[in-house]
C-alpha atoms as a PDB file:
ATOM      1  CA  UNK A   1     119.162  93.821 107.621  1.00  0.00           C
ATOM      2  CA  UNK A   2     118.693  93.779 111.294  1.00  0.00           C
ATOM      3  CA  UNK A   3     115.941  91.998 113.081  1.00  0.00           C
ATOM      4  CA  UNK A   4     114.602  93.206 116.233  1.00  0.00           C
ATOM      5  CA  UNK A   5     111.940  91.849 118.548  1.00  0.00           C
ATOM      6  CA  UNK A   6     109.388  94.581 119.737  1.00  0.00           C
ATOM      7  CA  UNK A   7     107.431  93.597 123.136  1.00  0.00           C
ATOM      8  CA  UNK A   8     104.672  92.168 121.626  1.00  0.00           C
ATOM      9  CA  UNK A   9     107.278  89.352 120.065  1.00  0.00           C
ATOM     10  CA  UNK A  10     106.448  90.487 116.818  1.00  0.00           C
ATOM     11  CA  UNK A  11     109.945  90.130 114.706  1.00  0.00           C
ATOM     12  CA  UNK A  12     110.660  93.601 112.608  1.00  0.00           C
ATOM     13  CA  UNK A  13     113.410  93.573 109.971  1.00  0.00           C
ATOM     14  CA  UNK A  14     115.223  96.954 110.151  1.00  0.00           C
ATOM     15  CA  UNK A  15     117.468  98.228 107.689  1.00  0.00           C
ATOM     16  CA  UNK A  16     120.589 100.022 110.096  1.00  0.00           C
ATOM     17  CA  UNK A  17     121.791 103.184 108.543  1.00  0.00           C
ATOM     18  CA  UNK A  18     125.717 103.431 108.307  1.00  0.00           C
ATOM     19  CA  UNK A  19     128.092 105.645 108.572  1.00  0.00           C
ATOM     20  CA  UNK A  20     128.111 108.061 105.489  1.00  0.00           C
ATOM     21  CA  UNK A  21     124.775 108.415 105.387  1.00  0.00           C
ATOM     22  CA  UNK A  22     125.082 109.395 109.347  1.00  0.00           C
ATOM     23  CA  UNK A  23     127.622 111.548 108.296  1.00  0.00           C
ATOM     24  CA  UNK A  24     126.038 113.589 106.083  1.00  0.00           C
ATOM     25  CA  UNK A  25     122.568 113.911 108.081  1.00  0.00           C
ATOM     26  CA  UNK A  26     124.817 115.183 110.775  1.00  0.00           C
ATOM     27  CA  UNK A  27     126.621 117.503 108.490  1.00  0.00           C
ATOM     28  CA  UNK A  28     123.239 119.114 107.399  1.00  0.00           C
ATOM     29  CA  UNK A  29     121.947 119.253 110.862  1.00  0.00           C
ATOM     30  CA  UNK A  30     125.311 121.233 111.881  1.00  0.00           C
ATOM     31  CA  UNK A  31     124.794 123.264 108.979  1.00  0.00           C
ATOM     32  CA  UNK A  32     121.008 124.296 110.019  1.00  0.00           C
ATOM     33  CA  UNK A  33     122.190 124.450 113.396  1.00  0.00           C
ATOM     34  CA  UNK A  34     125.088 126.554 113.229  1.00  0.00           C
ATOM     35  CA  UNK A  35     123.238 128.966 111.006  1.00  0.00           C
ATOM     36  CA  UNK A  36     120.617 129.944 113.385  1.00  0.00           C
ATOM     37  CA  UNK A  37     123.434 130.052 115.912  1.00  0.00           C
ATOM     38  CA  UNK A  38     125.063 132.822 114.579  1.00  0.00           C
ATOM     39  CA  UNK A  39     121.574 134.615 113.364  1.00  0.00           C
ATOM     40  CA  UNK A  40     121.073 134.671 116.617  1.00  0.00           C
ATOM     41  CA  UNK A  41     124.200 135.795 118.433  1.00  0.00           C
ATOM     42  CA  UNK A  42     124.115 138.501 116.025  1.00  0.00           C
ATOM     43  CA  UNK A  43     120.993 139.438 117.305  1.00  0.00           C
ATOM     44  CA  UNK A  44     122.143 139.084 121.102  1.00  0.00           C
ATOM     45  CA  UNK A  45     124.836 141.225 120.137  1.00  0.00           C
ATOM     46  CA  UNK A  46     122.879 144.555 118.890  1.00  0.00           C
ATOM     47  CA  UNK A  47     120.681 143.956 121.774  1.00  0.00           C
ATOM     48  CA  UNK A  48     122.935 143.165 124.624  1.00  0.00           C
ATOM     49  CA  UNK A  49     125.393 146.434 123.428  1.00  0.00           C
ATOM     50  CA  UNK A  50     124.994 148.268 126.338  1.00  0.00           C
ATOM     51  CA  UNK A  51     125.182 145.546 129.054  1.00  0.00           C
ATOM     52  CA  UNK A  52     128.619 144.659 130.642  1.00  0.00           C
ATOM     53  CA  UNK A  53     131.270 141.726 129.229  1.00  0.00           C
ATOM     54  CA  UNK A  54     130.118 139.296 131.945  1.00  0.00           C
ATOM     55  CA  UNK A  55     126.214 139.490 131.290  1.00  0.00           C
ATOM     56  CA  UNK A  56     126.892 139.228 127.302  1.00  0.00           C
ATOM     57  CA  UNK A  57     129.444 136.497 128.088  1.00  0.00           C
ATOM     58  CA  UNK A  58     126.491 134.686 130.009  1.00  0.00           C
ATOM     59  CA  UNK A  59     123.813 135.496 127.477  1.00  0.00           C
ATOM     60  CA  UNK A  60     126.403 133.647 124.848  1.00  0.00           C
ATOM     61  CA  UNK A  61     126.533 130.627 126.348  1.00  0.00           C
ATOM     62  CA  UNK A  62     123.077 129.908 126.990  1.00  0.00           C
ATOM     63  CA  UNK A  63     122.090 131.107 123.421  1.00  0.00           C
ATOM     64  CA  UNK A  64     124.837 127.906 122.599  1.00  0.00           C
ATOM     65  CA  UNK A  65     123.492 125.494 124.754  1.00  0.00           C
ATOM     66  CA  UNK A  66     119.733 126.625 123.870  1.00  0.00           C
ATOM     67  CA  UNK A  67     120.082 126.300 119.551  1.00  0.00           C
ATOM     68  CA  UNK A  68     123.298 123.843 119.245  1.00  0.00           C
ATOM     69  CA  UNK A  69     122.233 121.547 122.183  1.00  0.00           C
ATOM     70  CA  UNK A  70     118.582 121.985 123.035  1.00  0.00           C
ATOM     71  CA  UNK A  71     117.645 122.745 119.729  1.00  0.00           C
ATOM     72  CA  UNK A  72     118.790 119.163 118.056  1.00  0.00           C
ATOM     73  CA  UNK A  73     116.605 117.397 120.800  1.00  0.00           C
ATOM     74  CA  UNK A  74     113.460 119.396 121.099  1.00  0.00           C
ATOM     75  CA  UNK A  75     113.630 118.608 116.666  1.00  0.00           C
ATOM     76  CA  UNK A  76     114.082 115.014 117.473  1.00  0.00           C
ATOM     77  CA  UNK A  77     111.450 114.291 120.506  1.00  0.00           C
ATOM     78  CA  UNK A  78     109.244 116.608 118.483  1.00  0.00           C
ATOM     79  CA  UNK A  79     109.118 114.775 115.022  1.00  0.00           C
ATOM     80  CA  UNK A  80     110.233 111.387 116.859  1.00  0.00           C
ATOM     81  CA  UNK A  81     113.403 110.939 115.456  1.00  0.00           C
ATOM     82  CA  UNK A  82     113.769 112.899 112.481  1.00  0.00           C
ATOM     83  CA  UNK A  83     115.787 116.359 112.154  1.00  0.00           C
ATOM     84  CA  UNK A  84     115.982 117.867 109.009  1.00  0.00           C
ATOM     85  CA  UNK A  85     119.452 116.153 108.085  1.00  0.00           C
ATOM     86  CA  UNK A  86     117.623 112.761 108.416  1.00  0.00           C
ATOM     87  CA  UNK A  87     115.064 113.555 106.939  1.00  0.00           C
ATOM     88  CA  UNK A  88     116.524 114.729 103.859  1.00  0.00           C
ATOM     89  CA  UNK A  89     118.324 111.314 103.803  1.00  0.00           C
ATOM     90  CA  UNK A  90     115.519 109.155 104.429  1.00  0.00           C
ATOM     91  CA  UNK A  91     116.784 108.130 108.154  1.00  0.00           C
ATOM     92  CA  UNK A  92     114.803 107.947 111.471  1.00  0.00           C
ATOM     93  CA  UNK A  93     115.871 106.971 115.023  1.00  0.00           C
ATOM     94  CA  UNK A  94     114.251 104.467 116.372  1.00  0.00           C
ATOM     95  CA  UNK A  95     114.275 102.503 120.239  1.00  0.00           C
ATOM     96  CA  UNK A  96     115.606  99.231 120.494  1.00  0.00           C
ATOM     97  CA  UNK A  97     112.551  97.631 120.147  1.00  0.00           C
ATOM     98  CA  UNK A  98     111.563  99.155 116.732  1.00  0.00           C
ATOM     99  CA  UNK A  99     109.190 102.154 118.398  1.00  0.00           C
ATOM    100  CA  UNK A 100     109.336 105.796 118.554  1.00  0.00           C
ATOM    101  CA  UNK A 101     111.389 107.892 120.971  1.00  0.00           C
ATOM    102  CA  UNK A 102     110.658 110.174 123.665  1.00  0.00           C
ATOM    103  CA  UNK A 103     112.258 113.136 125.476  1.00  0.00           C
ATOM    104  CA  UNK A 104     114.700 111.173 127.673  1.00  0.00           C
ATOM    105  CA  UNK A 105     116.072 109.015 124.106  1.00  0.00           C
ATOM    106  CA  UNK A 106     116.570 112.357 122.963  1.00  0.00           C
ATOM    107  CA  UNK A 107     118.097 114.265 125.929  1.00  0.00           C
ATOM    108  CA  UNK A 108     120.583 111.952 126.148  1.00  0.00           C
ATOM    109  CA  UNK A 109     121.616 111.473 122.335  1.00  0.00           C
ATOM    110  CA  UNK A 110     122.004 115.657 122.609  1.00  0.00           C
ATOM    111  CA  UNK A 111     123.591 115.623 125.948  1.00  0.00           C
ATOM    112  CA  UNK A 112     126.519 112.922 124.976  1.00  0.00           C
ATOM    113  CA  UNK A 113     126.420 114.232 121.079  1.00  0.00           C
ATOM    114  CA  UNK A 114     128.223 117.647 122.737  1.00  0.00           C
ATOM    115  CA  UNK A 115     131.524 115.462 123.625  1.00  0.00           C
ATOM    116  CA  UNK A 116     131.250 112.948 120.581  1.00  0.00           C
ATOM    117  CA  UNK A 117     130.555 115.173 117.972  1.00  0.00           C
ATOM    118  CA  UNK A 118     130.969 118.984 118.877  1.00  0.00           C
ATOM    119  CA  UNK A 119     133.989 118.836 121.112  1.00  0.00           C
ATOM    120  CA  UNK A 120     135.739 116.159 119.687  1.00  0.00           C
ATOM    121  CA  UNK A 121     135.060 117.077 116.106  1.00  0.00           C
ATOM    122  CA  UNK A 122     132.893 114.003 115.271  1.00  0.00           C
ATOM    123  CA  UNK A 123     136.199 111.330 115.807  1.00  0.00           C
ATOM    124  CA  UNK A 124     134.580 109.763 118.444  1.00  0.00           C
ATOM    125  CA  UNK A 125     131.235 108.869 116.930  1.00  0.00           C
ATOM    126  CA  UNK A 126     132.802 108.048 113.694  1.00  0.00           C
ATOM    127  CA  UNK A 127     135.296 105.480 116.231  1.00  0.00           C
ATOM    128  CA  UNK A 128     131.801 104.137 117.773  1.00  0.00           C
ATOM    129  CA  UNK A 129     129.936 103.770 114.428  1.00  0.00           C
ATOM    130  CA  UNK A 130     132.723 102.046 112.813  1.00  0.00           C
ATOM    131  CA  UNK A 131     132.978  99.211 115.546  1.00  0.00           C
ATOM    132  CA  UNK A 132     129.327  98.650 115.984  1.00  0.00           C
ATOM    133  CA  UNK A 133     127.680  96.100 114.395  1.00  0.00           C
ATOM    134  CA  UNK A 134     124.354  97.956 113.913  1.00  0.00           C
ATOM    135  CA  UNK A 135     126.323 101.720 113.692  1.00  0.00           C
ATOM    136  CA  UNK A 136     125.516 103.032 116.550  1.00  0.00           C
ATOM    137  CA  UNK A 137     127.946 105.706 118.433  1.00  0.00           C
ATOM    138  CA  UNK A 138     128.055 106.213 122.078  1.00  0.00           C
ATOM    139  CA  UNK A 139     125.028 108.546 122.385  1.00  0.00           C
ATOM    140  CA  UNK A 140     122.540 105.594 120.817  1.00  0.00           C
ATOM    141  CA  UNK A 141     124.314 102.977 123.210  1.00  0.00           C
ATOM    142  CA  UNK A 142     123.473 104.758 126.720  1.00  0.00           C
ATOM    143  CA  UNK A 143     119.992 105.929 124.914  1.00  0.00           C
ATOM    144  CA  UNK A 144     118.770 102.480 123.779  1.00  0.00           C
ATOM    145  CA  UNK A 145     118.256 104.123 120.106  1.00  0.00           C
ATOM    146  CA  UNK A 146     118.910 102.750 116.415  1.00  0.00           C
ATOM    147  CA  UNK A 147     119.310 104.735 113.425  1.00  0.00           C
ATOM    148  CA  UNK A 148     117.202 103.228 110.546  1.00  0.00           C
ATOM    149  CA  UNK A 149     116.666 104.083 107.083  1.00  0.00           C
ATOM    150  CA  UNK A 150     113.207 104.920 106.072  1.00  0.00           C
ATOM    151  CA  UNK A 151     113.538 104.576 102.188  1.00  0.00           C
ATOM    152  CA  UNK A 152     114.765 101.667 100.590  1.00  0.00           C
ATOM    153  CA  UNK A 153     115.221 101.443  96.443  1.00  0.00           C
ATOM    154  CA  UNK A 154     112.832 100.129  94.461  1.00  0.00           C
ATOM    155  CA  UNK A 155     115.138  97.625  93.387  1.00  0.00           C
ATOM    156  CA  UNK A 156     115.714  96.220  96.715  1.00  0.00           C
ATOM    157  CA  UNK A 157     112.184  95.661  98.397  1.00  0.00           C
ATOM    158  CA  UNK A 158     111.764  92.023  98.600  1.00  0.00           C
ATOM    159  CA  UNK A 159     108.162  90.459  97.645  1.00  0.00           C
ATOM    160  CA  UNK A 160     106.948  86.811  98.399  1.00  0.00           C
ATOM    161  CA  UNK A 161     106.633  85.060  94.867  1.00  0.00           C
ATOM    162  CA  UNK A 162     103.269  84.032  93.934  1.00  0.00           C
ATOM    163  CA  UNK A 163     103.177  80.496  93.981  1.00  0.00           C
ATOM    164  CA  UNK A 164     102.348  78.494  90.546  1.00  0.00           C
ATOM    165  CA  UNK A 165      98.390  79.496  89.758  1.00  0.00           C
ATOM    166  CA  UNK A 166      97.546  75.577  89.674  1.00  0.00           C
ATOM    167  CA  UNK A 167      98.418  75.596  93.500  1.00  0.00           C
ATOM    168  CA  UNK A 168      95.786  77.443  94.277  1.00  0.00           C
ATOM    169  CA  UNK A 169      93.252  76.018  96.975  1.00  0.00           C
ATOM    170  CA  UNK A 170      95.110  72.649  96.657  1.00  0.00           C
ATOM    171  CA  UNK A 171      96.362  73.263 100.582  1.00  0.00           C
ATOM    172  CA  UNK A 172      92.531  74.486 101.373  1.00  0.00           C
ATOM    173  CA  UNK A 173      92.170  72.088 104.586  1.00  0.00           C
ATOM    174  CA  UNK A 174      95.928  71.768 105.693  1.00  0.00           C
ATOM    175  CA  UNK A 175      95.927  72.720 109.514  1.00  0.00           C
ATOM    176  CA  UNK A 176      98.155  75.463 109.841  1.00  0.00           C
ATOM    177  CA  UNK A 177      97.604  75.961 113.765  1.00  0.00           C
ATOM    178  CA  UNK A 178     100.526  74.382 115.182  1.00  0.00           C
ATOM    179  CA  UNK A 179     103.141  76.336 112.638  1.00  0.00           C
ATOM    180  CA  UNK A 180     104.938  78.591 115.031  1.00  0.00           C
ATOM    181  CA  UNK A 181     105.848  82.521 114.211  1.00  0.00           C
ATOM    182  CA  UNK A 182     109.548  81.764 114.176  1.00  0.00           C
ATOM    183  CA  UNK A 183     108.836  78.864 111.358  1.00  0.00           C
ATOM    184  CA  UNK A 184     106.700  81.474 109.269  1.00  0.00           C
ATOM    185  CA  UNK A 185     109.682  84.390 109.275  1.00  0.00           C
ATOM    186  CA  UNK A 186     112.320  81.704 108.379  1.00  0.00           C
ATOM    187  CA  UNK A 187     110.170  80.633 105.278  1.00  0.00           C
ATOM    188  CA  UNK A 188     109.482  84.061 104.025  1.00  0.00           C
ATOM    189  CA  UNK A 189     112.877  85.370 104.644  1.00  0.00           C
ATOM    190  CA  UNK A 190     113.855  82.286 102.152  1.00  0.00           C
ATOM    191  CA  UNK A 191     111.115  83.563  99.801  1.00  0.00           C
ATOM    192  CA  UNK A 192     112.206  86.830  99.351  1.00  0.00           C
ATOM    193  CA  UNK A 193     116.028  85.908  98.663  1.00  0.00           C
ATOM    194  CA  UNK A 194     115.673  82.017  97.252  1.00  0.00           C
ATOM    195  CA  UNK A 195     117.145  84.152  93.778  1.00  0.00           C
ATOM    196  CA  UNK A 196     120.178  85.599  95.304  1.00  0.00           C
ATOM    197  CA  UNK A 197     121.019  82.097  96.505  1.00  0.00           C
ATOM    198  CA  UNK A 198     122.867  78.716  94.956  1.00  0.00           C
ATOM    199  CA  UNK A 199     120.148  76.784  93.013  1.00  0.00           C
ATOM    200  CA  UNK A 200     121.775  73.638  95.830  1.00  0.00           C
ATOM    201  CA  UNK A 201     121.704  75.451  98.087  1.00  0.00           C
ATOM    202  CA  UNK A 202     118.724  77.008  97.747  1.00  0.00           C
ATOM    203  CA  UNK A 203     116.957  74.028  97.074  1.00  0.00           C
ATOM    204  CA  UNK A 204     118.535  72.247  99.787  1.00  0.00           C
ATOM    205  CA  UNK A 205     116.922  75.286 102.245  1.00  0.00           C
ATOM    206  CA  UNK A 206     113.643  74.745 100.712  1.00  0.00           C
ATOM    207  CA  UNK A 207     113.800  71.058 101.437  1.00  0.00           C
ATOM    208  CA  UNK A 208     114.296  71.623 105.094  1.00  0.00           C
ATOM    209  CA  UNK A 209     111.857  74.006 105.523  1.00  0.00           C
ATOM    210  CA  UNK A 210     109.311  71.868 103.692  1.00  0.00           C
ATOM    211  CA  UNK A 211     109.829  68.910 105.926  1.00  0.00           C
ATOM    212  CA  UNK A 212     109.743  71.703 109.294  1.00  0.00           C
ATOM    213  CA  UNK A 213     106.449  72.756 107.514  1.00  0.00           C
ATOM    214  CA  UNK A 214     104.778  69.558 107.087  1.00  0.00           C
ATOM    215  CA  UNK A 215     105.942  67.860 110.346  1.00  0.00           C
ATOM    216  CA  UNK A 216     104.296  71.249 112.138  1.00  0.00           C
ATOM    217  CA  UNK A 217     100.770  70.257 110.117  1.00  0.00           C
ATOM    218  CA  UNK A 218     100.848  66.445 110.311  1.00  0.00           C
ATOM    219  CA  UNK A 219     100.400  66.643 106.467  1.00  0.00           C
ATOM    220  CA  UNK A 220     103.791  65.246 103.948  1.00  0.00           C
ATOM    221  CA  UNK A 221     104.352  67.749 101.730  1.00  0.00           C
ATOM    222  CA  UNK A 222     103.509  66.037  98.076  1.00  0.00           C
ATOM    223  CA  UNK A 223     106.098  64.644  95.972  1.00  0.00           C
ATOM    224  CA  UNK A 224     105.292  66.100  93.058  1.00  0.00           C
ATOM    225  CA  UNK A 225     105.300  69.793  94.201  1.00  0.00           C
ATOM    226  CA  UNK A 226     108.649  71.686  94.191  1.00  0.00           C
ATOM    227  CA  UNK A 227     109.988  72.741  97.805  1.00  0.00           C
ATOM    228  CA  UNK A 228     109.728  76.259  97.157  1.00  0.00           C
ATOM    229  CA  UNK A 229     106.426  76.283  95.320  1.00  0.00           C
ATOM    230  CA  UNK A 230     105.186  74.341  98.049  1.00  0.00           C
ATOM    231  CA  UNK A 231     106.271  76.907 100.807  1.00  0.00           C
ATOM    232  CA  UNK A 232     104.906  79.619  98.347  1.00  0.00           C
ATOM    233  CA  UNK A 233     101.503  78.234  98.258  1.00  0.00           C
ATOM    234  CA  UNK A 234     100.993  77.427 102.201  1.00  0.00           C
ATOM    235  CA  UNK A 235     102.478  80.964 102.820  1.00  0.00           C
ATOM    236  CA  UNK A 236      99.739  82.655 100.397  1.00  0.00           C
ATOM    237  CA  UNK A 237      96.592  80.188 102.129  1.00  0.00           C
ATOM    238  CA  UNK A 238      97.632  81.382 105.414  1.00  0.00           C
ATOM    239  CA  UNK A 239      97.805  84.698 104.003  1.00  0.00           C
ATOM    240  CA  UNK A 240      94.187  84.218 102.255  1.00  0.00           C
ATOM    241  CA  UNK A 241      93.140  82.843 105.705  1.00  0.00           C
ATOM    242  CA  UNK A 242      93.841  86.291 107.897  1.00  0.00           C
ATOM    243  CA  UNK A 243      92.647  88.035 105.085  1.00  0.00           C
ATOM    244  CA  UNK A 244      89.198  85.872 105.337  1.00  0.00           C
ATOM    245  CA  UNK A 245      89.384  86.390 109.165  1.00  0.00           C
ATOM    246  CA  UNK A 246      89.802  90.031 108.989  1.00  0.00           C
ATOM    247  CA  UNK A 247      86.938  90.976 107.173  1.00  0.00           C
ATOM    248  CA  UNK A 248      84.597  88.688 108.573  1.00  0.00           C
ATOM    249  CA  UNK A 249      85.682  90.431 112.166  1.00  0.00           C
ATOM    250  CA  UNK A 250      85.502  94.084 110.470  1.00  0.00           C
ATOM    251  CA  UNK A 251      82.232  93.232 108.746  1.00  0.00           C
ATOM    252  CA  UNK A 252      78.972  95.080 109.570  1.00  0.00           C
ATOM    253  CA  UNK A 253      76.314  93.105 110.544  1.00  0.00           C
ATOM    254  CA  UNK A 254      72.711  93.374 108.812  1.00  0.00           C
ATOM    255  CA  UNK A 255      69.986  95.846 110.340  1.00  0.00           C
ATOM    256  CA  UNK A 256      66.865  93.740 110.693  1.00  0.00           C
ATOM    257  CA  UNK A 257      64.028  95.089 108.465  1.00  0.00           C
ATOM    258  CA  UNK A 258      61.261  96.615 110.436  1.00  0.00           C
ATOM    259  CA  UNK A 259      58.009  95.572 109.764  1.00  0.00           C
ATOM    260  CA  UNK A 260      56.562  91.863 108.550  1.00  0.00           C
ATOM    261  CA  UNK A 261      59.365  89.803 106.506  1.00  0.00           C
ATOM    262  CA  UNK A 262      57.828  87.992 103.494  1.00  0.00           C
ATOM    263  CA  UNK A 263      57.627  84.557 103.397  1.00  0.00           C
ATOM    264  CA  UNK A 264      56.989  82.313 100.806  1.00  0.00           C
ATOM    265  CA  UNK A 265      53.932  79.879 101.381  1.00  0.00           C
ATOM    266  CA  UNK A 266      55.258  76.165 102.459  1.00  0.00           C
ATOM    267  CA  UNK A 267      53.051  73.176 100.921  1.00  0.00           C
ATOM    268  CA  UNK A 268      51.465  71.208 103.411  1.00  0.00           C
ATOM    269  CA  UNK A 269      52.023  73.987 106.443  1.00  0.00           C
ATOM    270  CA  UNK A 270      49.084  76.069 107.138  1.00  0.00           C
ATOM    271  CA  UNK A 271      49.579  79.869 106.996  1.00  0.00           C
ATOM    272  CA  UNK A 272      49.860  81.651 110.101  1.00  0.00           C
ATOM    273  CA  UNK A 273      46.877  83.820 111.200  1.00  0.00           C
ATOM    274  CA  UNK A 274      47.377  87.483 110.580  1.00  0.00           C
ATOM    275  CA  UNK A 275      46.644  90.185 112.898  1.00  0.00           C
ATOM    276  CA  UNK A 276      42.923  91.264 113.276  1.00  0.00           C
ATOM    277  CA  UNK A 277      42.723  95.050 112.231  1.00  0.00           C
ATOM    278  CA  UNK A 278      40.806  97.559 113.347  1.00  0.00           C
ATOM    279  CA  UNK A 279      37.621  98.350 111.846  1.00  0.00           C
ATOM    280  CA  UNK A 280      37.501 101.235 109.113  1.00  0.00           C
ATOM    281  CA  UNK A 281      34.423 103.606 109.243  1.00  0.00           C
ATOM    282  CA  UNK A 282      32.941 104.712 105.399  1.00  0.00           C
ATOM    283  CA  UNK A 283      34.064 108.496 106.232  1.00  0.00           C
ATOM    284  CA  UNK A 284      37.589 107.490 106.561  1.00  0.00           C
ATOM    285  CA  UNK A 285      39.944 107.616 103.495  1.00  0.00           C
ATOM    286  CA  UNK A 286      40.842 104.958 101.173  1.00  0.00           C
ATOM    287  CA  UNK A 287      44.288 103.574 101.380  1.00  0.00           C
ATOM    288  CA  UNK A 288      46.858 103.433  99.301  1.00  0.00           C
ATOM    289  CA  UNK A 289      47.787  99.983  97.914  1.00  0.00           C
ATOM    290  CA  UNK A 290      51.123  98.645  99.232  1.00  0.00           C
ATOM    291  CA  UNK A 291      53.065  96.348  97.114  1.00  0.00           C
ATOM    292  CA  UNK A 292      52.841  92.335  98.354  1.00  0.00           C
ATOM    293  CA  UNK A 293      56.830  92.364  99.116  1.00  0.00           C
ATOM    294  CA  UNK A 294      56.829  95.288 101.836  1.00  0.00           C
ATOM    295  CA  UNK A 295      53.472  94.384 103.934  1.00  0.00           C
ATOM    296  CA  UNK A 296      52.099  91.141 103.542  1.00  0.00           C
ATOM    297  CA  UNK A 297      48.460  90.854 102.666  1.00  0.00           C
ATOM    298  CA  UNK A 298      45.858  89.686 105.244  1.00  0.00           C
ATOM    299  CA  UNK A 299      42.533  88.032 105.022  1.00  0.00           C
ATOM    300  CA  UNK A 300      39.846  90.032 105.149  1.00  0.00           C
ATOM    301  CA  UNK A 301      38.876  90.162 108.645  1.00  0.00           C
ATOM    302  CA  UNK A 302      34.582  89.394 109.428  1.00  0.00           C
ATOM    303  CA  UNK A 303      31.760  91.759 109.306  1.00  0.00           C
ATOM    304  CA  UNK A 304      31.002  93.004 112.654  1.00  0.00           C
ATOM    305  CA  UNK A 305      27.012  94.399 113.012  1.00  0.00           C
ATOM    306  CA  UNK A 306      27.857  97.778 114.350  1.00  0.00           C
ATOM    307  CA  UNK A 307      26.211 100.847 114.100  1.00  0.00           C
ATOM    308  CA  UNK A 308      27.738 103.889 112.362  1.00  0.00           C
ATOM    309  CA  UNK A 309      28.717 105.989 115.132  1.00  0.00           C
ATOM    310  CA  UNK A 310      31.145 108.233 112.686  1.00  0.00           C
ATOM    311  CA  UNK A 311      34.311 107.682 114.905  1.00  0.00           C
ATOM    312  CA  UNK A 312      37.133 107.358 112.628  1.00  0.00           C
ATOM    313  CA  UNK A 313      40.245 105.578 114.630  1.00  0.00           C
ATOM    314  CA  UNK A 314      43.577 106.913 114.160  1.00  0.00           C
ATOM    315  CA  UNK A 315      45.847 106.204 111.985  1.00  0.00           C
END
């Protein structure tokens, strides 16, 4: 596993592909490659009949340098780091900092993978591979590129333990502010592999990271609580925490009702006055009745002496 900082200082863990598995993605790219190469210098060949040696000699080796060298890194910038060799076995390349890769990453893997793997029959990456410590031959060096794998076993992907269900909400009010990023990777990196450890050792690890943890809050961790049940239960309340924060942020906020809102009377507080409304001639219709929960009802409003002009207001 191989840990790499991207620019936002966000730690990634990166599983580095090796050498067979390099091996054979290469071999199936060649394979691909070398196919279409001769497809089309076939084709070259019953078209270019009737031209002279020189001109077909010319048309040759830019049909070479066009499928065996441009074709690899047009794939490659195009699907950002997977050809259909690494695809097949689950591999990507990557930047140093954990992002995708562009045109130049690419130019210059195909441009130096003519003399490591081409002209010197792959000896030379093989020779790079082997003495790097993340595999990476001379093409990945100059390009600032990493090989990754994409698809890891079932059996291998590492999951943060639950911590014992009668932990839960005890570390509610611990202040987890002052923990640092660095302190949070160590403790879940322990998580994930406390099994594969010595139980002393192990528990020795949790020990120290439970003191780190607790000196960070200002809070002793309690004496009663395990090490690692303790780390596993402030790791899943900061967790719960983010998770809180996140949906509050990403939560839509309630359209205000249009109209008047119901309100239920208050003893001793006067009601306020309603609106006056407009005076309703006998010719116009008779309104339909509106339940008390949408429009709240009004006191009749006073009798007005006017004369019956027939006017009927508008609605």
């Amino acid at each position: 596993m191989s840990e790499l900082v991207t620019g936002e200082a966000v730690a990634l863990e990166l599983r580095p592909a090796r050498l067979p598995s390099r091996a054979l993605a290469v071999l199936l790219d060649l394979i691909v490659a070398f196919t279409v190469y001769i497809g089309v210098s076939i084709g070259l060949a019953a078209a270019t009949a009737s031209l002279d040696d020189a001109a077909q000699l010319a048309l040759a080796i830019a049909a070479f340098l066009l499928v065996l060298v441009g074709g690899p890194i047009a794939v490659e910038t195009l699907s950002h780091g997977r050809s259909l060799g690494k695809l097949a076995c689950g591999l990507r390349v990557v930047r140093d900092d954990g992002g995708p890769i562009r045109f130049r990453h690419a130019l210059v893997r195909g441009a130096l993978g003519v003399v490591e793997i081409l002209m010197t029959f792959g000896v030379v990456a093989c020779i790079a591979s082997l003495i790097s410590a993340r595999g990476r031959r001379l093409g990945d060096v100059f390009a600032g590129t990493l090989v990754v794998r994409e698809r890891v076993p079932v059996g291998q992907a590492r999951f943060v333990p639950p911590p014992p269900p009668w932990l839960a909400g005890r570390f509610a009010e611990l202040d987890l502010s002052a923990v640092p990023d660095g302190l949070w990777l160590a403790v879940r990196q322990y998580l994930t592999r406390m099994q594969q450890l010595d139980p002393q050792v192990s528990w020795a690890m949790a020990a120290q990271l439970a003191g780190d943890l607790a000196t960070r809050t200002g809070t002793p961790a309690p004496p009663d609580i395990p090490p690692a049940a303790y780390l596993a239960a402030v790791v899943q309340e900061r967790q719960a925490r983010e998770a809180r924060r996140a949906f509050a942020a990403h939560a839509p906020a309630s359209p205000a009702t249009p109209g008047f809102a119901y309100a239920p009377p208050v003893p001793g507080v006067p009601p306020a006055p309603a609106p006056v409304s407009a005076p309703v001639s006998a010719h116009s219709p008779t309104p339909a009745p509106v339940p008390p929960r949408a429009v709240p009802t009004a006191p009749p409003a006073a009798k007005t002496e006017r004369p019956a002009t027939g006017f009927v207001p508008p609605a």
